[in-house]
Structures are given as C-alpha cells and as structure tokens.
PDB file of N, CA and C in Angstrom:
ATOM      1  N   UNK A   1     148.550  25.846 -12.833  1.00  0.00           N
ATOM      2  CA  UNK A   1     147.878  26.258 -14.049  1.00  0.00           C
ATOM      3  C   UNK A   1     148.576  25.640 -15.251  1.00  0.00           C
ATOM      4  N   UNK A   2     147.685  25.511 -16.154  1.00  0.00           N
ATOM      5  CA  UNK A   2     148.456  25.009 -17.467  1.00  0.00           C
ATOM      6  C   UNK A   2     149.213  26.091 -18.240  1.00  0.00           C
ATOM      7  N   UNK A   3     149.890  25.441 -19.156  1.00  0.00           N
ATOM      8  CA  UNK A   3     151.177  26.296 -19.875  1.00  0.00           C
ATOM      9  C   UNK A   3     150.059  27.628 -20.497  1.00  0.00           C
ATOM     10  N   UNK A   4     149.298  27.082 -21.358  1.00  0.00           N
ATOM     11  CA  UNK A   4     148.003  27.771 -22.310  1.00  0.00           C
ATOM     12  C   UNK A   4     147.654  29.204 -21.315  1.00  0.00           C
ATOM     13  N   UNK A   5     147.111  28.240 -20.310  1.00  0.00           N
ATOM     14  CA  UNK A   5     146.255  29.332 -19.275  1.00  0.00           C
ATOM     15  C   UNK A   5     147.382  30.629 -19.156  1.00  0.00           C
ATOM     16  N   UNK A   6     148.694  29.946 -18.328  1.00  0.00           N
ATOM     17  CA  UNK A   6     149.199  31.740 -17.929  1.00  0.00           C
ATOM     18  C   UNK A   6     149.720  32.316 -19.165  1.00  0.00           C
ATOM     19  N   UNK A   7     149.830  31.493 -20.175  1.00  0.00           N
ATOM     20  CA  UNK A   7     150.436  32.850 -21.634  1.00  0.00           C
ATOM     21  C   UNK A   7     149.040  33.351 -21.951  1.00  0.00           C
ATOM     22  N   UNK A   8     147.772  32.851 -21.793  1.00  0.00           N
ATOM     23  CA  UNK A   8     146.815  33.831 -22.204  1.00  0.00           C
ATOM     24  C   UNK A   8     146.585  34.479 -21.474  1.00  0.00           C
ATOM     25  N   UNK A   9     146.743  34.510 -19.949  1.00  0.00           N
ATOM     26  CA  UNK A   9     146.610  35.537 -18.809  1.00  0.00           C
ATOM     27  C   UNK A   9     147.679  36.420 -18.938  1.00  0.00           C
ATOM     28  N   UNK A  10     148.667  36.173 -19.173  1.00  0.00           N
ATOM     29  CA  UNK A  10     150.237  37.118 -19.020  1.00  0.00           C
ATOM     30  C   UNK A  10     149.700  37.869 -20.334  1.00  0.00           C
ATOM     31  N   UNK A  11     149.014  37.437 -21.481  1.00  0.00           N
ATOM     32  CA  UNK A  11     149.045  37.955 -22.566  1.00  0.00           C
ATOM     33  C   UNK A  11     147.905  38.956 -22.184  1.00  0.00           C
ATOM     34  N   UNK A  12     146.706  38.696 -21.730  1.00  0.00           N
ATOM     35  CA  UNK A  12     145.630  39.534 -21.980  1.00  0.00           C
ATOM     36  C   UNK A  12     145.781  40.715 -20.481  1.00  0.00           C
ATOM     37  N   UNK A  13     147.105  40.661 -19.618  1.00  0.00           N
ATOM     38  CA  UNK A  13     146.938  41.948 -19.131  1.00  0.00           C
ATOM     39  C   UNK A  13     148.685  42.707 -19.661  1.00  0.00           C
ATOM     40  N   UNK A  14     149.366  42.172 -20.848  1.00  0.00           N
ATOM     41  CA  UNK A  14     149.974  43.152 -21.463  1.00  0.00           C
ATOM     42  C   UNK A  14     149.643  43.934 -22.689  1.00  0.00           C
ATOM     43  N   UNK A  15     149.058  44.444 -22.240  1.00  0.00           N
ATOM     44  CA  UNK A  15     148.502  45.802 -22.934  1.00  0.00           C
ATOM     45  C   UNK A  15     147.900  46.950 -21.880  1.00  0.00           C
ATOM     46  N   UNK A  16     148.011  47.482 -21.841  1.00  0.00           N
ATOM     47  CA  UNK A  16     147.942  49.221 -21.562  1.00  0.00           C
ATOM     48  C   UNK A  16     146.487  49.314 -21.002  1.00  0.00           C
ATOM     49  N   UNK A  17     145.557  49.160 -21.834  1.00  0.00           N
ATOM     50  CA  UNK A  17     144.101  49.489 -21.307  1.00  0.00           C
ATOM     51  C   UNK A  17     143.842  48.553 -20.614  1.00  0.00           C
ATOM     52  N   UNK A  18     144.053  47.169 -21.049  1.00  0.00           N
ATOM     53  CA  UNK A  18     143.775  46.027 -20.316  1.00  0.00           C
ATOM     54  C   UNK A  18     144.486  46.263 -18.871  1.00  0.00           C
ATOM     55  N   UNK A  19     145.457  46.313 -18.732  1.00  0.00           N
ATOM     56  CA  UNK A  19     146.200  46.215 -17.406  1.00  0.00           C
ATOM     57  C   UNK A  19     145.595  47.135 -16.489  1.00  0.00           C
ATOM     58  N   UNK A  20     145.354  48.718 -16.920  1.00  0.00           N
ATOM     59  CA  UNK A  20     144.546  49.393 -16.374  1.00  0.00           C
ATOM     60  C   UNK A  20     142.489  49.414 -15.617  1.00  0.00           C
ATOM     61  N   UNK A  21     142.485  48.105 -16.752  1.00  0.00           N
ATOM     62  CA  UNK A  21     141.183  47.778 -16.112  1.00  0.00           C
ATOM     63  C   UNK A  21     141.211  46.649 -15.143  1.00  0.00           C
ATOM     64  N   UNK A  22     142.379  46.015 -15.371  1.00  0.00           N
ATOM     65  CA  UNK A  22     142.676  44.984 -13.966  1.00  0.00           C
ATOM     66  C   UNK A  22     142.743  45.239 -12.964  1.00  0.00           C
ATOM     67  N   UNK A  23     143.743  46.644 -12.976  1.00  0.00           N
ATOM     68  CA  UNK A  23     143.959  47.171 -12.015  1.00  0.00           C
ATOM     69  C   UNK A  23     142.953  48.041 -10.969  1.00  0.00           C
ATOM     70  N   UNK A  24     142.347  48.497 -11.774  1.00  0.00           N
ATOM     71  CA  UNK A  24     140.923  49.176 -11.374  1.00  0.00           C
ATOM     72  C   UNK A  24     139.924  48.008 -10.274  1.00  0.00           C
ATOM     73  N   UNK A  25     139.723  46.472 -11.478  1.00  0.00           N
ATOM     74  CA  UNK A  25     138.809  45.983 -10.954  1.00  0.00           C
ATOM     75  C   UNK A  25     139.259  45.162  -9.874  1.00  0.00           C
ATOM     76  N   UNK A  26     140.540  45.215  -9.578  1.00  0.00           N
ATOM     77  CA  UNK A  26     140.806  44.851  -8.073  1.00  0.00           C
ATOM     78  C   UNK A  26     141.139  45.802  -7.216  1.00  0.00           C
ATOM     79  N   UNK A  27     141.487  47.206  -7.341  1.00  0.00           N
ATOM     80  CA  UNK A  27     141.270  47.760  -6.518  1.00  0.00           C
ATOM     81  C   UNK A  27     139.671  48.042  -6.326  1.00  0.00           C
ATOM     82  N   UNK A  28     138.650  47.774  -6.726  1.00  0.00           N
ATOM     83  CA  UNK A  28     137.106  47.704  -6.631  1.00  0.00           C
ATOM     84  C   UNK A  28     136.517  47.172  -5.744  1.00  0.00           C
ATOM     85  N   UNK A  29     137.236  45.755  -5.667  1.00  0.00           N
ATOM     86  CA  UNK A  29     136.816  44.333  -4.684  1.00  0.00           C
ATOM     87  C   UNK A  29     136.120  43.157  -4.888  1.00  0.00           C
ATOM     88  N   UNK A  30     135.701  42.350  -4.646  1.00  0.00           N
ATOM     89  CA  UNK A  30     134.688  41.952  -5.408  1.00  0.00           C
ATOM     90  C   UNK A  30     133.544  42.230  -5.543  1.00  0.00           C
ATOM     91  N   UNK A  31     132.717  43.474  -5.488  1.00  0.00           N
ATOM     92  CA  UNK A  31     131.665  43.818  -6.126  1.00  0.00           C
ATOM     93  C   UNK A  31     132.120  44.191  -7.745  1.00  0.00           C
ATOM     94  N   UNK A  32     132.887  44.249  -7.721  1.00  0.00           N
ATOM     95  CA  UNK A  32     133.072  45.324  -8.886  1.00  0.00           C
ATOM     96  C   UNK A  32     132.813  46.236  -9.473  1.00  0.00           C
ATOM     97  N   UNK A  33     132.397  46.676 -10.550  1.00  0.00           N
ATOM     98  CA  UNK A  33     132.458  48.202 -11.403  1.00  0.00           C
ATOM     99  C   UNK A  33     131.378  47.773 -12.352  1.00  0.00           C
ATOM    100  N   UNK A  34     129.995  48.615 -12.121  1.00  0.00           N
ATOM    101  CA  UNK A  34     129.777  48.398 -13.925  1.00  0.00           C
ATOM    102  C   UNK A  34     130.511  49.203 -14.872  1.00  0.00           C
ATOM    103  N   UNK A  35     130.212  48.646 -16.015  1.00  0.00           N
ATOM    104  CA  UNK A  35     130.627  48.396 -17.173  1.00  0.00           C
ATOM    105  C   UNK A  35     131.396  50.086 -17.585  1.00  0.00           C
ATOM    106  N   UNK A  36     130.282  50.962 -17.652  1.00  0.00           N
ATOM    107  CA  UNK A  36     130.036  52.351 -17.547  1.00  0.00           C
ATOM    108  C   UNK A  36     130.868  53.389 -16.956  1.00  0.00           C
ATOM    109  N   UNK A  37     131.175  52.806 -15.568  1.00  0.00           N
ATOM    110  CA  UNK A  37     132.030  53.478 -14.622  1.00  0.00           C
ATOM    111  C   UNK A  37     133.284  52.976 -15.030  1.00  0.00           C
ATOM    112  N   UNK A  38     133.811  51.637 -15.468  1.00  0.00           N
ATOM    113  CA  UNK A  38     134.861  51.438 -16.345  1.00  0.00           C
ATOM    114  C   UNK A  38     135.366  52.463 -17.290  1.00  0.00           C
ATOM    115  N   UNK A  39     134.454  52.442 -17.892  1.00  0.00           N
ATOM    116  CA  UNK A  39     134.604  53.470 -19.636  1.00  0.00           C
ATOM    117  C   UNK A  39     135.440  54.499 -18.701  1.00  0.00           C
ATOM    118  N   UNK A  40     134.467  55.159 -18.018  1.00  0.00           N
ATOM    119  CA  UNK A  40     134.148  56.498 -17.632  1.00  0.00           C
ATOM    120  C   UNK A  40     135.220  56.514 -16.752  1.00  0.00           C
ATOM    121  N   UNK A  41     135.704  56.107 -16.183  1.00  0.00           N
ATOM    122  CA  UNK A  41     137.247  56.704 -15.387  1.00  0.00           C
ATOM    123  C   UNK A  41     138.852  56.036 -16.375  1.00  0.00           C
ATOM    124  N   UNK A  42     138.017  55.323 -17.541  1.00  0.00           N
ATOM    125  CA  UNK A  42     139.654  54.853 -18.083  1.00  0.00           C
ATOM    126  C   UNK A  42     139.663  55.703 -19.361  1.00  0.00           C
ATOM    127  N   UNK A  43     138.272  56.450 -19.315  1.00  0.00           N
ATOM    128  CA  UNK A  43     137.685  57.180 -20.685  1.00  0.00           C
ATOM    129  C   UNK A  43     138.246  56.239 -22.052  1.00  0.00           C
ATOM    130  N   UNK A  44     137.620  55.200 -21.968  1.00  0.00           N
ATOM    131  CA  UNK A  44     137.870  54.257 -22.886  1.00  0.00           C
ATOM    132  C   UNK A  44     136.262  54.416 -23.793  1.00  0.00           C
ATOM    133  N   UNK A  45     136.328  54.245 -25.038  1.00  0.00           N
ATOM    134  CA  UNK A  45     134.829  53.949 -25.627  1.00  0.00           C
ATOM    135  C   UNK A  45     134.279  52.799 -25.897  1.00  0.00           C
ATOM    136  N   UNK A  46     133.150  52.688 -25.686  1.00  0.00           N
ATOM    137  CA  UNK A  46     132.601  51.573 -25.502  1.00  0.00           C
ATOM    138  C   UNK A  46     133.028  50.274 -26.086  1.00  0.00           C
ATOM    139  N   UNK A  47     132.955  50.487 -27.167  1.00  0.00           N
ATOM    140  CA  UNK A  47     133.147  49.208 -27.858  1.00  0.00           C
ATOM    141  C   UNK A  47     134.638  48.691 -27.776  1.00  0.00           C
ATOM    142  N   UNK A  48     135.809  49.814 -27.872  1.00  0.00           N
ATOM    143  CA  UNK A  48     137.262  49.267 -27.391  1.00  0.00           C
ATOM    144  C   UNK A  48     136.812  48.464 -25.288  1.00  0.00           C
ATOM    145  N   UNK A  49     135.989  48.910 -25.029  1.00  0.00           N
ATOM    146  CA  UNK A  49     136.325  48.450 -23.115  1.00  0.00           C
ATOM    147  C   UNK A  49     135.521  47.306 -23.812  1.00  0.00           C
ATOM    148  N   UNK A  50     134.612  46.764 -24.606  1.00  0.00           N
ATOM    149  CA  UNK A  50     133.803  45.532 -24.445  1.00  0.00           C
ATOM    150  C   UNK A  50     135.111  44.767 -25.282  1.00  0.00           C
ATOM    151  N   UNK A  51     135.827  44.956 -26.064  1.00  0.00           N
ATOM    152  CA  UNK A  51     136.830  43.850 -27.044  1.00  0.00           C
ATOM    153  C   UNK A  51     137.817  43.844 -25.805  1.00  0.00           C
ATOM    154  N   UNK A  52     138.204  45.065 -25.077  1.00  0.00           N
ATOM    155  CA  UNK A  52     138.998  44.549 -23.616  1.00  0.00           C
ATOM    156  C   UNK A  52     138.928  43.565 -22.731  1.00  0.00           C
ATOM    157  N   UNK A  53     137.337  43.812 -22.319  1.00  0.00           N
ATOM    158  CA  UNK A  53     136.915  42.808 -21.289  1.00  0.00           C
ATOM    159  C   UNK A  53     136.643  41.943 -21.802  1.00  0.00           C
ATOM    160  N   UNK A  54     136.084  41.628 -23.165  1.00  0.00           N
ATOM    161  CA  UNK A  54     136.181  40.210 -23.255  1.00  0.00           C
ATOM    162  C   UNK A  54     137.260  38.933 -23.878  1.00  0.00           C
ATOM    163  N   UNK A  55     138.874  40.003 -23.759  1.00  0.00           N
ATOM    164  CA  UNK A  55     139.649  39.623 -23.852  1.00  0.00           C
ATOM    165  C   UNK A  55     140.399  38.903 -22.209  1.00  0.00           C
ATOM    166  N   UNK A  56     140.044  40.005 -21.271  1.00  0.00           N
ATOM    167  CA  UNK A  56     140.062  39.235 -20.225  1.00  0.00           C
ATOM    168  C   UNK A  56     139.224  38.073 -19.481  1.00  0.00           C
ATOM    169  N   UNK A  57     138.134  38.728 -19.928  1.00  0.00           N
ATOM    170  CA  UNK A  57     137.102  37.342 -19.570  1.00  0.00           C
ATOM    171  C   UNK A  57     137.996  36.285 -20.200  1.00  0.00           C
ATOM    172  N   UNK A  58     137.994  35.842 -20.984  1.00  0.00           N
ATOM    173  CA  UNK A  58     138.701  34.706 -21.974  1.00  0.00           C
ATOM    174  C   UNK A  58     139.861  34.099 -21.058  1.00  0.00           C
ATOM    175  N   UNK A  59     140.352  34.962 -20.776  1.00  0.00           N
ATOM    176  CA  UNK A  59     142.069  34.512 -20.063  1.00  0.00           C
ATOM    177  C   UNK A  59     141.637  33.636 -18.857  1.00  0.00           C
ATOM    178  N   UNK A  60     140.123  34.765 -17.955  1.00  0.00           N
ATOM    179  CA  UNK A  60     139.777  34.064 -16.644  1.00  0.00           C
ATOM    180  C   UNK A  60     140.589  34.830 -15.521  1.00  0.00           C
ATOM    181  N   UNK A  61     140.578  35.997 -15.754  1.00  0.00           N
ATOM    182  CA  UNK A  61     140.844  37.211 -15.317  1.00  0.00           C
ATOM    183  C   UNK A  61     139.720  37.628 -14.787  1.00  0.00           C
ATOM    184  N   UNK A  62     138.443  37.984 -15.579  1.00  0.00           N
ATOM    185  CA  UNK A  62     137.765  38.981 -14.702  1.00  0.00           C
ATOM    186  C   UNK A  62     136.427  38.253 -15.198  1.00  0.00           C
ATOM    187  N   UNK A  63     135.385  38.368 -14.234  1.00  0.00           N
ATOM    188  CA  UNK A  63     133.889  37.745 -14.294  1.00  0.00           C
ATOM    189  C   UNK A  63     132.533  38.854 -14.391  1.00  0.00           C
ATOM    190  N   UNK A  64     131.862  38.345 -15.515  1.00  0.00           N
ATOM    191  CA  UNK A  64     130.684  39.310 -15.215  1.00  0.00           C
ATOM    192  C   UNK A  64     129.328  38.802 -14.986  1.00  0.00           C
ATOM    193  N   UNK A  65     128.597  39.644 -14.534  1.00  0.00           N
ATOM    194  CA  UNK A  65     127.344  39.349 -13.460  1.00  0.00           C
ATOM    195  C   UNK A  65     126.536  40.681 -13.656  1.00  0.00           C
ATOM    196  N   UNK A  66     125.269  40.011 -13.863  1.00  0.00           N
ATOM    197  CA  UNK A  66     124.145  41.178 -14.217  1.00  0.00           C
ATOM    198  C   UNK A  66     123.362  41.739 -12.980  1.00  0.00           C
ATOM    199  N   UNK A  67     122.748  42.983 -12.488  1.00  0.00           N
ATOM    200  CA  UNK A  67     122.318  42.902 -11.690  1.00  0.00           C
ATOM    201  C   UNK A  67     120.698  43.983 -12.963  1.00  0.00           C
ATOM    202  N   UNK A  68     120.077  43.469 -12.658  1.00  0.00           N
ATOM    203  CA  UNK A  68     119.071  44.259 -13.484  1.00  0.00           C
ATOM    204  C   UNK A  68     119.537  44.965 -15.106  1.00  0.00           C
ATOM    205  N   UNK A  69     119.781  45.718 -15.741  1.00  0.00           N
ATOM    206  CA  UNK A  69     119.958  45.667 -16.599  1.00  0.00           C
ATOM    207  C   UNK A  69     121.864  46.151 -16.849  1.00  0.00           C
ATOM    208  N   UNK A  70     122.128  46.104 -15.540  1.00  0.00           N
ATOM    209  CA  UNK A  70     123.518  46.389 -15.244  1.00  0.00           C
ATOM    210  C   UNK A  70     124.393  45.438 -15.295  1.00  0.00           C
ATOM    211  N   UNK A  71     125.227  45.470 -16.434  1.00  0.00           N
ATOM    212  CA  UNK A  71     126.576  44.355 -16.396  1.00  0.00           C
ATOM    213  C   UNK A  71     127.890  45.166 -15.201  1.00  0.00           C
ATOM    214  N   UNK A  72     128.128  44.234 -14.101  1.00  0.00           N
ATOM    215  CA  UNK A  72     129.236  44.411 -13.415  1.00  0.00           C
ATOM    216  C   UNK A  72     129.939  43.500 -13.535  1.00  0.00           C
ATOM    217  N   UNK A  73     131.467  44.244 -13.951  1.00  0.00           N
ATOM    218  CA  UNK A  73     133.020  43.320 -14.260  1.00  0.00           C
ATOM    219  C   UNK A  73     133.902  42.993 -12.646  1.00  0.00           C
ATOM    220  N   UNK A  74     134.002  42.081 -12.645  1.00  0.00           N
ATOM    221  CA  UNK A  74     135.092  41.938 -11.598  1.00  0.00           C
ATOM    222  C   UNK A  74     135.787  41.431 -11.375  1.00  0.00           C
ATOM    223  N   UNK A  75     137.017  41.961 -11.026  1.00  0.00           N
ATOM    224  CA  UNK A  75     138.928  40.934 -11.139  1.00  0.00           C
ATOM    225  C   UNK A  75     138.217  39.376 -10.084  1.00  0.00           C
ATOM    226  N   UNK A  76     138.721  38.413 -11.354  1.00  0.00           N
ATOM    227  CA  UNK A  76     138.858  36.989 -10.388  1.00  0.00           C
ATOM    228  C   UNK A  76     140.014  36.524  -9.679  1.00  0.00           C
ATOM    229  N   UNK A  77     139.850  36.968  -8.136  1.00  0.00           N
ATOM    230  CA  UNK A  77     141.127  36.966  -7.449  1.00  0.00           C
ATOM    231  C   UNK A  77     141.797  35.620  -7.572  1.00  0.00           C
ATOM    232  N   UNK A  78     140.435  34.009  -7.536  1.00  0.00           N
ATOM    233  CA  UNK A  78     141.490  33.209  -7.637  1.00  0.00           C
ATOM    234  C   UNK A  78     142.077  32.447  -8.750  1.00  0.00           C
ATOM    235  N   UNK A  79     141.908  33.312  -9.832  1.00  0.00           N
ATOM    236  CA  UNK A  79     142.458  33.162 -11.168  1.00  0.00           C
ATOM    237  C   UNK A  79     143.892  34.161 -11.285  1.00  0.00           C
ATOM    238  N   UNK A  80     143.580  34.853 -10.378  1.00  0.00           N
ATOM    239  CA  UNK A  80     144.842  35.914 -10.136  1.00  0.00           C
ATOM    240  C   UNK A  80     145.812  35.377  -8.859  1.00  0.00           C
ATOM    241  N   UNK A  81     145.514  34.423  -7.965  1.00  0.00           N
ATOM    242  CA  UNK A  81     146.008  33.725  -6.905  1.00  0.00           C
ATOM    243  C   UNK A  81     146.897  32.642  -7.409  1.00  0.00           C
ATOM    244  N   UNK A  82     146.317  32.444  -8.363  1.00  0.00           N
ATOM    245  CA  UNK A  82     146.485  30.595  -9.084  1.00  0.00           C
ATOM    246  C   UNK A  82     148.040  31.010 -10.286  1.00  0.00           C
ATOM    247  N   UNK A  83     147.647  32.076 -10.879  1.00  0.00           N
ATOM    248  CA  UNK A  83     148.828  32.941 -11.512  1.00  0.00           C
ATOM    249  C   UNK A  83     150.169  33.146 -11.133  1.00  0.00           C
ATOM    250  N   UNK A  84     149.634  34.275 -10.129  1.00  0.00           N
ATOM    251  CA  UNK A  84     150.683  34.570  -9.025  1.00  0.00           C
ATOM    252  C   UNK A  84     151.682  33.185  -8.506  1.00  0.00           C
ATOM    253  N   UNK A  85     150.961  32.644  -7.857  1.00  0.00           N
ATOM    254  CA  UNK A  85     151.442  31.361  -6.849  1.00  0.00           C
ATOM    255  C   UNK A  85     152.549  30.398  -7.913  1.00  0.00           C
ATOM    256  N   UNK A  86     151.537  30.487  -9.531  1.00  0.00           N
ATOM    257  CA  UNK A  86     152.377  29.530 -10.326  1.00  0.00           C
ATOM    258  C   UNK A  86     153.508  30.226 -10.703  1.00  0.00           C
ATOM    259  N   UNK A  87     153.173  31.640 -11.203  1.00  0.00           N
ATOM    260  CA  UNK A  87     154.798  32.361 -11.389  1.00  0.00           C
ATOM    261  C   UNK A  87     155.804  32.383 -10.556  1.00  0.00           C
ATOM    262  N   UNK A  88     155.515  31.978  -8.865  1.00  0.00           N
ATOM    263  CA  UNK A  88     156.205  32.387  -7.876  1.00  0.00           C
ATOM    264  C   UNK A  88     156.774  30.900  -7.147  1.00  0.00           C
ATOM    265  N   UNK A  89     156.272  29.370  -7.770  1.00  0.00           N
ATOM    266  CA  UNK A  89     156.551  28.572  -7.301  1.00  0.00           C
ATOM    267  C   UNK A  89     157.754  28.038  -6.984  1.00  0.00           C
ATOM    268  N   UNK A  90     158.827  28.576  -8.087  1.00  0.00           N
ATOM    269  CA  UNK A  90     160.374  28.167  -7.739  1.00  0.00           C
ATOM    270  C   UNK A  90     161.041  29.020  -7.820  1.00  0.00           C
ATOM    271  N   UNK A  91     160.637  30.059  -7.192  1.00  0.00           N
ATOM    272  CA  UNK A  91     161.697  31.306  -6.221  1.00  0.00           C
ATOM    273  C   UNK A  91     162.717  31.007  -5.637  1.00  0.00           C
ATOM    274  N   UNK A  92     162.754  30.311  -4.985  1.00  0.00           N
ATOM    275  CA  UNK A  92     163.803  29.816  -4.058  1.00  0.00           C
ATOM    276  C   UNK A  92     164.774  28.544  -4.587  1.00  0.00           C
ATOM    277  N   UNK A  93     164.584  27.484  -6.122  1.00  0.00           N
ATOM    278  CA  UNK A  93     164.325  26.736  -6.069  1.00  0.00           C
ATOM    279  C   UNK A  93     164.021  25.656  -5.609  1.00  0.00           C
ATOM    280  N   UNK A  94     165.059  24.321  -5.846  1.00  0.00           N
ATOM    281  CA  UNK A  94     164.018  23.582  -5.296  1.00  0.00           C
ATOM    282  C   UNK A  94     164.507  22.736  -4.248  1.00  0.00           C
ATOM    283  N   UNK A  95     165.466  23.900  -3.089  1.00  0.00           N
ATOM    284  CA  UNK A  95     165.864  24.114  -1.778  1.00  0.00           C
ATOM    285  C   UNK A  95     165.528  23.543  -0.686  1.00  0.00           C
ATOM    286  N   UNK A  96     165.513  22.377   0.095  1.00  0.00           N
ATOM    287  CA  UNK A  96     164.004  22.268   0.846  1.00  0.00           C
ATOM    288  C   UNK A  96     164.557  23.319   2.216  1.00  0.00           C
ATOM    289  N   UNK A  97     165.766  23.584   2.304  1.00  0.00           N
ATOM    290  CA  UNK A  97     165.996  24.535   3.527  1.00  0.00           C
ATOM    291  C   UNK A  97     165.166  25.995   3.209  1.00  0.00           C
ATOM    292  N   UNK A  98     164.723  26.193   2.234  1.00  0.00           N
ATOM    293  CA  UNK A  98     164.675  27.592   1.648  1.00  0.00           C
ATOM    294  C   UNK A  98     163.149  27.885   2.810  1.00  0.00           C
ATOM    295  N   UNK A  99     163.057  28.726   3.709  1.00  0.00           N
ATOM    296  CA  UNK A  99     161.731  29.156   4.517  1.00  0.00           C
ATOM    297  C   UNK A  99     160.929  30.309   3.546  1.00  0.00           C
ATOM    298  N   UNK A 100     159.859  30.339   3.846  1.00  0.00           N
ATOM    299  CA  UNK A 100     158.853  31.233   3.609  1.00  0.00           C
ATOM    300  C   UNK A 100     159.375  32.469   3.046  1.00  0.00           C
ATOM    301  N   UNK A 101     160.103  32.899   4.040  1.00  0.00           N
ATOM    302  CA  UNK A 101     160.653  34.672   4.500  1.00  0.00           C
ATOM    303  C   UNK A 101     161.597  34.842   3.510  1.00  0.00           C
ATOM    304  N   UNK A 102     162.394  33.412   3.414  1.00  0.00           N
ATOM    305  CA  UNK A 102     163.622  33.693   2.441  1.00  0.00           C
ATOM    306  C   UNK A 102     163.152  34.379   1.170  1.00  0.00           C
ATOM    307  N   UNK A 103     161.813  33.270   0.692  1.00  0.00           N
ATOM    308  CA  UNK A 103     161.349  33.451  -0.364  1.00  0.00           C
ATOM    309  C   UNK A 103     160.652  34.864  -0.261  1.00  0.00           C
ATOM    310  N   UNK A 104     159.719  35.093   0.193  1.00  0.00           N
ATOM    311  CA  UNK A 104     159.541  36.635   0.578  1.00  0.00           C
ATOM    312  C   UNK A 104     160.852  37.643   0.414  1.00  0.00           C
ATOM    313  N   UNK A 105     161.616  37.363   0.693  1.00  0.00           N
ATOM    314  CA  UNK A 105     162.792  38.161   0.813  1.00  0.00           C
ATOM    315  C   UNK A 105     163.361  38.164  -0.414  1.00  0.00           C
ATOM    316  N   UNK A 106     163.908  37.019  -1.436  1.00  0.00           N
ATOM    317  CA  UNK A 106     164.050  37.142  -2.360  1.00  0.00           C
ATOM    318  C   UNK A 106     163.071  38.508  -3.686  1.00  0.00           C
ATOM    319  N   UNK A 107     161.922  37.877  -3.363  1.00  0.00           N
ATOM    320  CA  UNK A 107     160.871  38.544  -4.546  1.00  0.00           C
ATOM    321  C   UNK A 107     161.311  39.968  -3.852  1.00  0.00           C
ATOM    322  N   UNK A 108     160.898  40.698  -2.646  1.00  0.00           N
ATOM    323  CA  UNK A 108     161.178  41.866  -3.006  1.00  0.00           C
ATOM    324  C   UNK A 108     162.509  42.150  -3.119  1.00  0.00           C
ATOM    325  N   UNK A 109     163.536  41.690  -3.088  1.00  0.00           N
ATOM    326  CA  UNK A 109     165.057  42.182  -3.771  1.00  0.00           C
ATOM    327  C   UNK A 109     164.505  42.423  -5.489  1.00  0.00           C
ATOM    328  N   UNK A 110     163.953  41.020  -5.761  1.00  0.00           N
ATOM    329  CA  UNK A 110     163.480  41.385  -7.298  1.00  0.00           C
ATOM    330  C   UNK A 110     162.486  42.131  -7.684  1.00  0.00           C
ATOM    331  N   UNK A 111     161.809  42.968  -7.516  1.00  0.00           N
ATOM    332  CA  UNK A 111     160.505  44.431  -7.012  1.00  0.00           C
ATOM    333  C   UNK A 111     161.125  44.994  -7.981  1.00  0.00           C
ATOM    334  N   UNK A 112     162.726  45.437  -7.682  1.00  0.00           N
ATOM    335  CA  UNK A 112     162.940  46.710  -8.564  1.00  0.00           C
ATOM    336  C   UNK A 112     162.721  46.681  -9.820  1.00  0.00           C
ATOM    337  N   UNK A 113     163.108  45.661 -10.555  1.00  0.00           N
ATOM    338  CA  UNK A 113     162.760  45.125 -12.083  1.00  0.00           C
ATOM    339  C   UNK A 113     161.103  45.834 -12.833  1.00  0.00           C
ATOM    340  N   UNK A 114     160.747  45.563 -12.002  1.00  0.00           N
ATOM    341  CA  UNK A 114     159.010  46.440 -12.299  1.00  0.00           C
ATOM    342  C   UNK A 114     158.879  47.556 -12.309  1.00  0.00           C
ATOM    343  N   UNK A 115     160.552  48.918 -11.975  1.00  0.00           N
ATOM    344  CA  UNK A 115     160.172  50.269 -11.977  1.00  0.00           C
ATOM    345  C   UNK A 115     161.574  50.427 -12.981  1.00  0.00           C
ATOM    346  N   UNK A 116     162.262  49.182 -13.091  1.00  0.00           N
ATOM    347  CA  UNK A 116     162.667  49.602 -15.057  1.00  0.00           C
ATOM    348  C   UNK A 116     162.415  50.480 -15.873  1.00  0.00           C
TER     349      UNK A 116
END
C-alpha cells in the first residue's frame, strides 16, 4: 500500500465511533449491516454514522451496496488484508532465516501493547 493509503486508513479507524463500526462490520461478514442497524446498535444519529462512514469509505475500509431502497455497509476485508500484511511486513526483519511461526510468535509477544 502506499504511504497516503495506510495514514488515511490508520487515521479513519482512530476514533471511537469509527473503530466501533469497523468492528461491527466485520464481525457482520460480508453481507453486512444496513445503515439503520448500524445507528441502532452503536446508537449513533444519523447524520454523525453517515460523516463516519463516509470517512471510512474514503480510506477504503468499508463498501456500500444498495439492495432496494436499503444502503448496506460492509468492512473491505482486502483493504483490511493489504493493511494488516503492510503493517506486519518487517516483523522479523529482514532475516531470511526468520520462518513463518517465528514471525507469528513474535506479534503475539507484542499483543500485550493493545491492552495498555
């Protein structure tokens, strides 16, 4: 990913509501959530969840799709794959002995940092 791309992705899920609707719309799947059922379990109001989502839309985070007069949001896993993978590329650095597992092994030693 380019430099641009992950500071606007890193940027548009630090915030609070945002992160919470990420989180939502991948635990969802890819069908996703309309719009509604968003609000309604983050009890967000309307117009703050539409300046949300279309802060993530933007980043390339999350995609929407109409089904009749229904807008459904849903986490883009491989915009979230492409993220991940780039934040995680020189874990180990740039080792060539370093295996898979090591690297696996490393990240969760580093886990705890996230319950800071």
């Amino acid at each position: 990913m380019e430099p641009k791309s992950i500071i606007r992705a890193l940027g548009a899920l630090a915030h609070e509501s945002r992160l919470a609707i990420f989180r939502l719309l991948v635990q969802a799947g890819t069908e996703g959530l309309p719009v509604g059922v968003i609000g309604t379990r983050l009890d967000l109001a309307p117009a703050t969840l539409s300046f949300h989502l279309a802060t993530l839309r933007r980043a390339g985070l999350v995609t929407t799709r109409r089904v009749g007069r229904t807008l459904y949001q849903s986490a883009d896993y491989a915009c979230m794959a492409r993220l991940v993978d780039d934040l995680t590329a020189n874990c180990c650095g740039e080792s060539s002995s370093a295996t898979l597992d090591a690297c696996d092994a490393r990240l969760l030693q580093t886990r705890s940092c996230v319950n800071r």
